[in-house]
N, C-alpha and C. Protein backbone atom coordinates (compact mmCIF):
# COMPACT_ATOMS: atom_id res chain seq x y z
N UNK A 1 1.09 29.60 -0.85
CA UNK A 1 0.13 28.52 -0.76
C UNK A 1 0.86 27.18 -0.87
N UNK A 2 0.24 26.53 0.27
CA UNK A 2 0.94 24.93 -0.07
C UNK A 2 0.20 23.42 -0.28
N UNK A 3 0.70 22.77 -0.88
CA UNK A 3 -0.24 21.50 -1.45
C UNK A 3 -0.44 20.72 -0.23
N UNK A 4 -1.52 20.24 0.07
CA UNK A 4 -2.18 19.29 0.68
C UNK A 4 -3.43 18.28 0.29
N UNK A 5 -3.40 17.51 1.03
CA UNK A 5 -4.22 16.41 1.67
C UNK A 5 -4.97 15.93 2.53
N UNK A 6 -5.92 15.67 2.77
CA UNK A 6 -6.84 15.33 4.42
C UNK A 6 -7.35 14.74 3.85
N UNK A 7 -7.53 13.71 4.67
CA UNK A 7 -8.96 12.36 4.59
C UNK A 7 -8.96 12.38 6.10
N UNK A 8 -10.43 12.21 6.43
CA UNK A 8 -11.18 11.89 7.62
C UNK A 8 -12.36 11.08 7.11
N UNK A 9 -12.31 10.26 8.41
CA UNK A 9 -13.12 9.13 8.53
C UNK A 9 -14.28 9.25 9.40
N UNK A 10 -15.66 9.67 9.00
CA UNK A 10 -16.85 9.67 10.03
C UNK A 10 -17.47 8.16 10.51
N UNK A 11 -18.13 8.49 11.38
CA UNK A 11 -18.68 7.42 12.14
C UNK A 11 -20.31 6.88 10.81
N UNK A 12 -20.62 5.53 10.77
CA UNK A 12 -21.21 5.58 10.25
C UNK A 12 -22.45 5.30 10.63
N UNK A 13 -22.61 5.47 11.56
CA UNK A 13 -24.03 5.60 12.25
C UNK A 13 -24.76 7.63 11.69
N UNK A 14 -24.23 7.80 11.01
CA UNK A 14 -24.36 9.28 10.62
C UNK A 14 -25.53 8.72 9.12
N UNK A 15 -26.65 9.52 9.47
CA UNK A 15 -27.88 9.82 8.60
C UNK A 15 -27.13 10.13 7.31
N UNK A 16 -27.48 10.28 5.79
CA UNK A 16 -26.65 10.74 4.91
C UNK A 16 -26.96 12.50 4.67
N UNK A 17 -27.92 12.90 5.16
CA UNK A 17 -28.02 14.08 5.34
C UNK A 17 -27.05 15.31 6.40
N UNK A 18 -26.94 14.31 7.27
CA UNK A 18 -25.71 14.46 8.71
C UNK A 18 -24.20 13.90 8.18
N UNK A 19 -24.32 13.34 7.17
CA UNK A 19 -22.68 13.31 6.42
C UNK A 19 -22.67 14.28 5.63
N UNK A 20 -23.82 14.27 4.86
CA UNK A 20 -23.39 15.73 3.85
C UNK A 20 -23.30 16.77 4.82
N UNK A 21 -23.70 16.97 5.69
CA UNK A 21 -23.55 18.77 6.66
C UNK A 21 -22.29 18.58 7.32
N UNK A 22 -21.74 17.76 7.69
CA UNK A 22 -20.10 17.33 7.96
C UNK A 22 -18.93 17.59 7.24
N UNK A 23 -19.24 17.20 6.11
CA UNK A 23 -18.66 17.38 4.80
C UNK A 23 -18.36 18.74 4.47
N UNK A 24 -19.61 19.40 4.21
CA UNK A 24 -19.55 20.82 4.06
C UNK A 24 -19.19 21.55 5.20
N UNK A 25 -19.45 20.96 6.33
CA UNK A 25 -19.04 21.86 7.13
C UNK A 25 -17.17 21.97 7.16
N UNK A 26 -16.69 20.91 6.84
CA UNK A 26 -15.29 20.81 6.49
C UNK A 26 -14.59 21.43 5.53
N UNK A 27 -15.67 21.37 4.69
CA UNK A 27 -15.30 22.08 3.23
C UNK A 27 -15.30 23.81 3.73
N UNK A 28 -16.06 24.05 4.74
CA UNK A 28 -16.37 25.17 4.90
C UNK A 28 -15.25 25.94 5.58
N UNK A 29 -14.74 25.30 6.72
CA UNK A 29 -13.48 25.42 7.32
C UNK A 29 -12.56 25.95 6.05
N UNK A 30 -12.32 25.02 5.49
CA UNK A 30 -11.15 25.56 4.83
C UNK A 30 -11.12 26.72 3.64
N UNK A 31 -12.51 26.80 3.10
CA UNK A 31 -12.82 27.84 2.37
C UNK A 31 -12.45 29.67 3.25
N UNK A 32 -12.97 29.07 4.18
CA UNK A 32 -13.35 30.63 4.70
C UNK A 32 -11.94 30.97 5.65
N UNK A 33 -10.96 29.73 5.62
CA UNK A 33 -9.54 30.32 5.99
C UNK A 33 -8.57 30.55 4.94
N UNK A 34 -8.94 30.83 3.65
CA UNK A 34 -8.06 31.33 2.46
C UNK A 34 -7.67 29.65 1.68
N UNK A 35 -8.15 28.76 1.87
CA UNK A 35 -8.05 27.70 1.20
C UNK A 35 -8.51 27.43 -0.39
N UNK A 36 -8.18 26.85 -1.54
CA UNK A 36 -8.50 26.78 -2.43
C UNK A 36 -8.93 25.53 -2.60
N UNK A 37 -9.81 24.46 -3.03
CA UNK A 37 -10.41 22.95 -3.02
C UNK A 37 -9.88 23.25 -4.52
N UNK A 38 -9.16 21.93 -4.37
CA UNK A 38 -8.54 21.68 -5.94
C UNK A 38 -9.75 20.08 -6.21
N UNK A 39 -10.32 19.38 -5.58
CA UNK A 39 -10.59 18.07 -5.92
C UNK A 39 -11.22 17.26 -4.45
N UNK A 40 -12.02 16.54 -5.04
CA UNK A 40 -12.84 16.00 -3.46
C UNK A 40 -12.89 14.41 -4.28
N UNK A 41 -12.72 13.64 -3.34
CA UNK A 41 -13.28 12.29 -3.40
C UNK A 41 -13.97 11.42 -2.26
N UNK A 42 -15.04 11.15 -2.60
CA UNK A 42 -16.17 10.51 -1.65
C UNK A 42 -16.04 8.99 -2.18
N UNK A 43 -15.66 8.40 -0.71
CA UNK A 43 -14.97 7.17 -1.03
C UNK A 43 -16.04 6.01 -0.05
N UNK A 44 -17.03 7.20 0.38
CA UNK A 44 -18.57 6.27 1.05
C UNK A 44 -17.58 5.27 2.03
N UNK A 45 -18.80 4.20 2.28
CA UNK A 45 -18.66 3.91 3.43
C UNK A 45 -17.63 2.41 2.87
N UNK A 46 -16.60 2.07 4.00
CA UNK A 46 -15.83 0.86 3.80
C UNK A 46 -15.32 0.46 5.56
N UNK A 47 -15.27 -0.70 5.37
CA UNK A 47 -14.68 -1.35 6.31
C UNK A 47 -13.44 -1.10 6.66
N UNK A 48 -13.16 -0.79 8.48
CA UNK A 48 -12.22 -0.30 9.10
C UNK A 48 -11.01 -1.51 8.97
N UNK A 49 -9.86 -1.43 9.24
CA UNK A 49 -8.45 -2.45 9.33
C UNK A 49 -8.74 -3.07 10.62
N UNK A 50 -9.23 -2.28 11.85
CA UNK A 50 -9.44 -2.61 13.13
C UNK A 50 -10.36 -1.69 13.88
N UNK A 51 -11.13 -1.98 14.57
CA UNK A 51 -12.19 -1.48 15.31
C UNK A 51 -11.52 -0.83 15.66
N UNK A 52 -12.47 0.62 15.92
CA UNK A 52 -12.10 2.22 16.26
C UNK A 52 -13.15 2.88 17.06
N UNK A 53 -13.28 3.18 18.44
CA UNK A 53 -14.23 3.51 18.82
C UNK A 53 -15.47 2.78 18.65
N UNK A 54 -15.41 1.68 18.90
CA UNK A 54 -16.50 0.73 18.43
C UNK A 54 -16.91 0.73 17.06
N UNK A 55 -16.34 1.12 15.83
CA UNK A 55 -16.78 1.52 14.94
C UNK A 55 -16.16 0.21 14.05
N UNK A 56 -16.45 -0.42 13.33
CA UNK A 56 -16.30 -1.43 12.42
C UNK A 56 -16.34 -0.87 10.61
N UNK A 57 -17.06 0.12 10.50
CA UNK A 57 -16.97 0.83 9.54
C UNK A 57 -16.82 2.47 9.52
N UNK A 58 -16.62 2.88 8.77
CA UNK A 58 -16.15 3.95 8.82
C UNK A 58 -16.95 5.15 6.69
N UNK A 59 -17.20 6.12 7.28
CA UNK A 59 -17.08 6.72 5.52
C UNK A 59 -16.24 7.91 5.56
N UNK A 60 -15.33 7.55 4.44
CA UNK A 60 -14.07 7.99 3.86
C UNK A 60 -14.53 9.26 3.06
N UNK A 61 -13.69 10.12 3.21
CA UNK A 61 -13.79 11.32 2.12
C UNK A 61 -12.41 11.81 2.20
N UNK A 62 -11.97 12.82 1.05
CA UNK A 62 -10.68 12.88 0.67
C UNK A 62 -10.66 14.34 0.03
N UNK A 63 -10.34 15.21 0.72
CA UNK A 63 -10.35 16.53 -0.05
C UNK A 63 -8.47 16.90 -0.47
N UNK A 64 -8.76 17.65 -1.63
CA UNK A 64 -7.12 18.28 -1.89
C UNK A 64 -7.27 19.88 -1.91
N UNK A 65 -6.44 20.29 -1.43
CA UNK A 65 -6.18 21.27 -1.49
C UNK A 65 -5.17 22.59 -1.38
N UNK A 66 -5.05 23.76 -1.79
CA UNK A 66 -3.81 24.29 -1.70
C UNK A 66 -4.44 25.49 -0.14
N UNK A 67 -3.82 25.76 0.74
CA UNK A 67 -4.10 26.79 1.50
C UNK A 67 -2.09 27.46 2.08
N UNK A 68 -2.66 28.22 3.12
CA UNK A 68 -1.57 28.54 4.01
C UNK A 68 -1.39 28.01 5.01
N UNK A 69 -0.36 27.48 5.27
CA UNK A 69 0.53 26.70 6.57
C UNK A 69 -0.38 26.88 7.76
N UNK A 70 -0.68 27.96 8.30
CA UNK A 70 -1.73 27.91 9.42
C UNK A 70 -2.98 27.87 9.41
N UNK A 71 -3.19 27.37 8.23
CA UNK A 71 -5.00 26.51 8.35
C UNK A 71 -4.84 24.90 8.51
N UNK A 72 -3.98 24.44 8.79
CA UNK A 72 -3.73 23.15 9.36
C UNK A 72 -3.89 23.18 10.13
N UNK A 73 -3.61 24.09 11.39
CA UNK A 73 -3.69 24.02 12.93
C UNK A 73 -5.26 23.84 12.83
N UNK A 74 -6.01 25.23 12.25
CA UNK A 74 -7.62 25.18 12.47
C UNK A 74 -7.92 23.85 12.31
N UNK A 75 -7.93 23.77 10.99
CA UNK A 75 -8.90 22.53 10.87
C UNK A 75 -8.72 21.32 11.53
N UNK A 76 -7.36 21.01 12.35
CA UNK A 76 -7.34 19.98 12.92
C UNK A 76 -7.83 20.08 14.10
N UNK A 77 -8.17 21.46 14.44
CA UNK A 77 -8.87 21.28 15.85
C UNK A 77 -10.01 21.08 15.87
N UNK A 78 -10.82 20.98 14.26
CA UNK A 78 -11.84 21.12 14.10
C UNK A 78 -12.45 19.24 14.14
N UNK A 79 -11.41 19.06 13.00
CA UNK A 79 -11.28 17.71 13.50
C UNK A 79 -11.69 16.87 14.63
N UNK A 80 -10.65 17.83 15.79
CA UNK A 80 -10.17 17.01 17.17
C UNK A 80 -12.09 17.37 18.25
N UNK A 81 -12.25 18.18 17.80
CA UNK A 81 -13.71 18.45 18.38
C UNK A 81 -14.93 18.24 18.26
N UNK A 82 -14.82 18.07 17.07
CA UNK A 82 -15.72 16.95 16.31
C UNK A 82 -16.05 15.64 16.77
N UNK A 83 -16.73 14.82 17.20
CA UNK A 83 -17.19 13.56 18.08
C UNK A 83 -17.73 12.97 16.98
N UNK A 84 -18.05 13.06 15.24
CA UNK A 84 -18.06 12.05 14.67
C UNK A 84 -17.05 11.74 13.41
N UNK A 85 -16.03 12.67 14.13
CA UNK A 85 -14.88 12.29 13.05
C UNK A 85 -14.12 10.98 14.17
N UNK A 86 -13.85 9.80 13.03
CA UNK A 86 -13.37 8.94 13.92
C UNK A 86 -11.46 9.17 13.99
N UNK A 87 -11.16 9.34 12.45
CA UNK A 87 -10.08 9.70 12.69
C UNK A 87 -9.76 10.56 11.43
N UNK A 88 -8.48 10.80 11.10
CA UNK A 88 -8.15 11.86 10.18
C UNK A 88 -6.56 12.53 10.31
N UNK A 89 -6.43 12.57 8.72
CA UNK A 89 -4.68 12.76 8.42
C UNK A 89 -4.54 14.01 7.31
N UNK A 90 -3.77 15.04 7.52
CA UNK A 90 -3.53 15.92 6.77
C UNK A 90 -2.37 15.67 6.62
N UNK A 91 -1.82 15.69 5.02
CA UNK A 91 -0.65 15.20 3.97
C UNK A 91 0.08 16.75 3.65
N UNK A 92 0.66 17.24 4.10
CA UNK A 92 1.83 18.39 2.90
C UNK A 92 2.62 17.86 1.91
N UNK A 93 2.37 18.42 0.70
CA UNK A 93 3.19 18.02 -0.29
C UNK A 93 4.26 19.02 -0.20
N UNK A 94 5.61 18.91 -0.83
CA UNK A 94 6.37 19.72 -0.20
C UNK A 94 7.43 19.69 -1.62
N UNK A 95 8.05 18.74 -2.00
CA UNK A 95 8.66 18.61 -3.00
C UNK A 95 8.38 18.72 -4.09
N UNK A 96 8.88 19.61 -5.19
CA UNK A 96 8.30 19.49 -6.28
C UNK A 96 7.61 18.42 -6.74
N UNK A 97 8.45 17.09 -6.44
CA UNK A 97 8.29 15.77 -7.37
C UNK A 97 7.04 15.76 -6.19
N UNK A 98 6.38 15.81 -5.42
CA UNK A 98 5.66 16.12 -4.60
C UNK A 98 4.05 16.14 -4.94
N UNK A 99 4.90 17.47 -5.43
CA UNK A 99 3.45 18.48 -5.69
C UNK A 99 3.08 17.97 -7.36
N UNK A 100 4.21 17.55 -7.80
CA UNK A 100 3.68 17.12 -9.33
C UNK A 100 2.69 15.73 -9.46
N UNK A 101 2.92 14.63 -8.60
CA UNK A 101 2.26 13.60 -7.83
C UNK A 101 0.70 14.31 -7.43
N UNK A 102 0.96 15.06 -6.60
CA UNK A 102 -0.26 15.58 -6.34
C UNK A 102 -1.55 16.46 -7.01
N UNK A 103 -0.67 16.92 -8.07
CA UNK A 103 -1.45 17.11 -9.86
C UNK A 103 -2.11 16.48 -10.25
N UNK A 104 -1.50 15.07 -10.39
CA UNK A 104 -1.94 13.94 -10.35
C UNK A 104 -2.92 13.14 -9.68
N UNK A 105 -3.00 13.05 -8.55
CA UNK A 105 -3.93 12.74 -7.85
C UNK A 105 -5.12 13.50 -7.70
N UNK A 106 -4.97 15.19 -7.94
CA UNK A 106 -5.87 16.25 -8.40
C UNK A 106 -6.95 15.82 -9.44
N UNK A 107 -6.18 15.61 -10.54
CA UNK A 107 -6.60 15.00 -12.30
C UNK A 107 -7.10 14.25 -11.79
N UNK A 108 -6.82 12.87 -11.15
CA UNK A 108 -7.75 11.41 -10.98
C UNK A 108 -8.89 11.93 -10.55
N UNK A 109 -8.65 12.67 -9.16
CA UNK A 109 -10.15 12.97 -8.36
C UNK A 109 -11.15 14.06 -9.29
N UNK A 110 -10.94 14.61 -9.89
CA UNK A 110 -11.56 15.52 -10.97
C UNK A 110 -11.91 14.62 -12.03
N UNK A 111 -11.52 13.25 -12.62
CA UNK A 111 -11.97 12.79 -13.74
C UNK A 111 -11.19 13.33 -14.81
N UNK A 112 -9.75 14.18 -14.86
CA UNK A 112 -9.26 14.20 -16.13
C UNK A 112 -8.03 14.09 -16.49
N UNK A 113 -7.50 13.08 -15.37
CA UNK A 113 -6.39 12.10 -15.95
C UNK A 113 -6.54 11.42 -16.75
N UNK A 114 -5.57 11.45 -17.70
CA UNK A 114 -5.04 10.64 -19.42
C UNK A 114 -3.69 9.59 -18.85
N UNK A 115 -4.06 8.31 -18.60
CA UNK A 115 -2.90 7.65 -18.98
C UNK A 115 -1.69 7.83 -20.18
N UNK A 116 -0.97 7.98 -19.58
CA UNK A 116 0.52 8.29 -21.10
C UNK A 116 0.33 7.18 -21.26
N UNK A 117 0.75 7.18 -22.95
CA UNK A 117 0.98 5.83 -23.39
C UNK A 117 2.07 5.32 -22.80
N UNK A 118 1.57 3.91 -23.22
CA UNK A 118 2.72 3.04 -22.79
C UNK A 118 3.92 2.93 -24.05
N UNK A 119 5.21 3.29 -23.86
CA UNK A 119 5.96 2.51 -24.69
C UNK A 119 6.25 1.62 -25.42
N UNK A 120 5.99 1.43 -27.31
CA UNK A 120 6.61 0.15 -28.05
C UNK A 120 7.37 0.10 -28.20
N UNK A 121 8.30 -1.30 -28.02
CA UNK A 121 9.66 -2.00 -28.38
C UNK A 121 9.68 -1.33 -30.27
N UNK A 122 10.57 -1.58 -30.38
CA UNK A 122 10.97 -1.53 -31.78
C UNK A 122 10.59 -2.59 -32.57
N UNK A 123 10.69 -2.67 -34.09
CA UNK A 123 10.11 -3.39 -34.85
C UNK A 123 11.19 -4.74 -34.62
N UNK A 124 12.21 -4.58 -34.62
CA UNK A 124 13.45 -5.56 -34.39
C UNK A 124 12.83 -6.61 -33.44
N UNK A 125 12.86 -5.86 -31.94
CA UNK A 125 12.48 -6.75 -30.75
C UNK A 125 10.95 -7.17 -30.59
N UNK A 126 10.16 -6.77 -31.87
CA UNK A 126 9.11 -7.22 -31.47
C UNK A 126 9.07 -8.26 -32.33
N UNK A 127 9.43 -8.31 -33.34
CA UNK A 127 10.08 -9.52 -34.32
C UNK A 127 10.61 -10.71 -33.31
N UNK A 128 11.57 -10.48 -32.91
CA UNK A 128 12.25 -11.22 -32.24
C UNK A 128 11.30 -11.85 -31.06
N UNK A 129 10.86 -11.34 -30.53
CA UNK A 129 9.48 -11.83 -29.38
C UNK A 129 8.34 -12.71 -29.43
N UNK A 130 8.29 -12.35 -31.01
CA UNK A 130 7.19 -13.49 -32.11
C UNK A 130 7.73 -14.44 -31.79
N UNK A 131 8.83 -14.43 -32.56
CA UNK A 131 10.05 -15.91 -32.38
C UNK A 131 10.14 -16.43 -31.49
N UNK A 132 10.80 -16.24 -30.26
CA UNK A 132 11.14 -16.26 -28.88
C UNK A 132 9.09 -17.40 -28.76
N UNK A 133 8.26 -16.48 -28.43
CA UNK A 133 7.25 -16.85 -27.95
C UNK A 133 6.83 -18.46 -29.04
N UNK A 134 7.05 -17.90 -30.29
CA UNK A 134 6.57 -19.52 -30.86
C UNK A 134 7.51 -20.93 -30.62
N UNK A 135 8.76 -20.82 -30.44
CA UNK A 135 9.81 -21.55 -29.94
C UNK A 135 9.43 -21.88 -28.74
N UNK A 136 8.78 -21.31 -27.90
CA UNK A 136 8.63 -21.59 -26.36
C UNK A 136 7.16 -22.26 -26.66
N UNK A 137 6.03 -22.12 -27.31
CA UNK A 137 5.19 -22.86 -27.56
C UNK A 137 5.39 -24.47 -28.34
N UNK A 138 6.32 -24.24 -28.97
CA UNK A 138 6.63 -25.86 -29.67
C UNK A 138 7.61 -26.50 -28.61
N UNK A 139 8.40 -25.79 -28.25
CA UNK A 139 8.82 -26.61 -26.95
C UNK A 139 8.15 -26.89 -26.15
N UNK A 140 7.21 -26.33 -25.58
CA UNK A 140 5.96 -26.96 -24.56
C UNK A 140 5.13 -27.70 -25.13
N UNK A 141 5.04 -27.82 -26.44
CA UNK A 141 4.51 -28.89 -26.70
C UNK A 141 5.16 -30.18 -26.93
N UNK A 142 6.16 -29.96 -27.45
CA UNK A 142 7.30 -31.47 -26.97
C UNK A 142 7.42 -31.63 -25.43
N UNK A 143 7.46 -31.29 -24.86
CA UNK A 143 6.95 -31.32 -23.36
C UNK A 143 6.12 -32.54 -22.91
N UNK A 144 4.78 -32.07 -23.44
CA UNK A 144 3.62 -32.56 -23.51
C UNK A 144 3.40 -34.06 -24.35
N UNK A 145 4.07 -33.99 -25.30
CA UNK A 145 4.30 -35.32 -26.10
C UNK A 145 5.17 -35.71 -25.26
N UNK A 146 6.57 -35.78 -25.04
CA UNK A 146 7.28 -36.58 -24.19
C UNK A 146 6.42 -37.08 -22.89
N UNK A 147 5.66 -36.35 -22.21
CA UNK A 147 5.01 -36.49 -20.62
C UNK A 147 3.71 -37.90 -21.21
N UNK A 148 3.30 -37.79 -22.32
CA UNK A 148 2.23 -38.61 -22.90
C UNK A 148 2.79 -39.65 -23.34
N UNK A 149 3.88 -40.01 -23.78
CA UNK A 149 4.58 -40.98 -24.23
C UNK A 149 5.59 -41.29 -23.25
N UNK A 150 5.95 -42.41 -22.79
CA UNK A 150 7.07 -42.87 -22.07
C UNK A 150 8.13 -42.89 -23.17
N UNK A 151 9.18 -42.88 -22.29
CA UNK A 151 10.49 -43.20 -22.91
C UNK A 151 10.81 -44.24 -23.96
N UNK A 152 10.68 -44.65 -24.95
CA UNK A 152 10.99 -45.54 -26.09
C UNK A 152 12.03 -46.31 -25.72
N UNK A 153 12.31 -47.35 -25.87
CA UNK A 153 13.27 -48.46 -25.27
C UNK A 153 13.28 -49.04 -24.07
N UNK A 154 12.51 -48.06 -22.62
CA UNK A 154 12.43 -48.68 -21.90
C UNK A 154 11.62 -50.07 -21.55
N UNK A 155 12.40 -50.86 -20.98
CA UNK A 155 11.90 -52.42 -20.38
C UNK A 155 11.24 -52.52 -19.63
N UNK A 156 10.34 -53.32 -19.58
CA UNK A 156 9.43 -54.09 -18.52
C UNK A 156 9.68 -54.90 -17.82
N UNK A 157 10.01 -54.62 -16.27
CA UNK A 157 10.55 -55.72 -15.33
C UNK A 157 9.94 -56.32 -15.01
């Protein structure tokens, strides 16, 4: 089994009842050729980069999934025969660092990605950063006094 990707773009002159039977019918494709749906994202309707078939908008959907190498061919013909798919891209993940990315993007579309924490500096450099930052505030404020005050000694010609 190998990791993938597809997003296709329907026409949006499509009823929402006639997107959901599209949908599934896509979903269906790949079920019934040994495919596994790891994650779906419905990304509704958004504005195209450039008119497409007269189409100015477009609705986005995003399935992941793991299948076998020759259910790509199917479904892209399914794709290609289809008259309200406007367009559409199937992704192989291939590399580990790949497929671990694509875990990832799994988790997001499922709702159960955890941001890792972010990394703290040490107590030293965060000390030091206090400092750093209040020094840079009293200097901007001599800044500000010098810019408000002219130069002291200068003459009037």
């Amino acid at each position: 089994m190998r990791f993938y990707e597809t997003m296709f773009i329907l026409k949006p002159t499509l009823t929402p009842e006639e997107t959901s039977a599209k949908i599934e019918f896509f979903k269906s494709v790949l079920l019934n050729n040994g495919a596994s749906i790891e994650g779906v994202i419905d990304m509704g309707i958004r504005n195209l980069a450039y008119e497409i078939k007269k189409c100015k908008r477009g609705y986005y959907f995003v399935i992941y999934f793991k299948a076998p190498a020759t259910l790509v061919a199917e479904l892209e013909r399914n794709y290609r025969i289809n008259e309200e798919v406007i367009r559409f891209i199937v992704i192989n993940y291939k590399s580990k660092t790949e497929q671990k990315n694509w875990g990832v993007l799994v988790d997001k579309a499922n709702g159960k990605y955890i941001e890792p924490p972010k990394k703290k500096k040490g107590a030293e450099s965060s000390a030091e950063s206090k400092e750093n930052a209040e020094s840079s505030v009293d200097s901007a404020e001599g800044a500000v006094d010098s810019a408000n005050n002219p130069a002291e000694g200068a003459s009037d010609v």
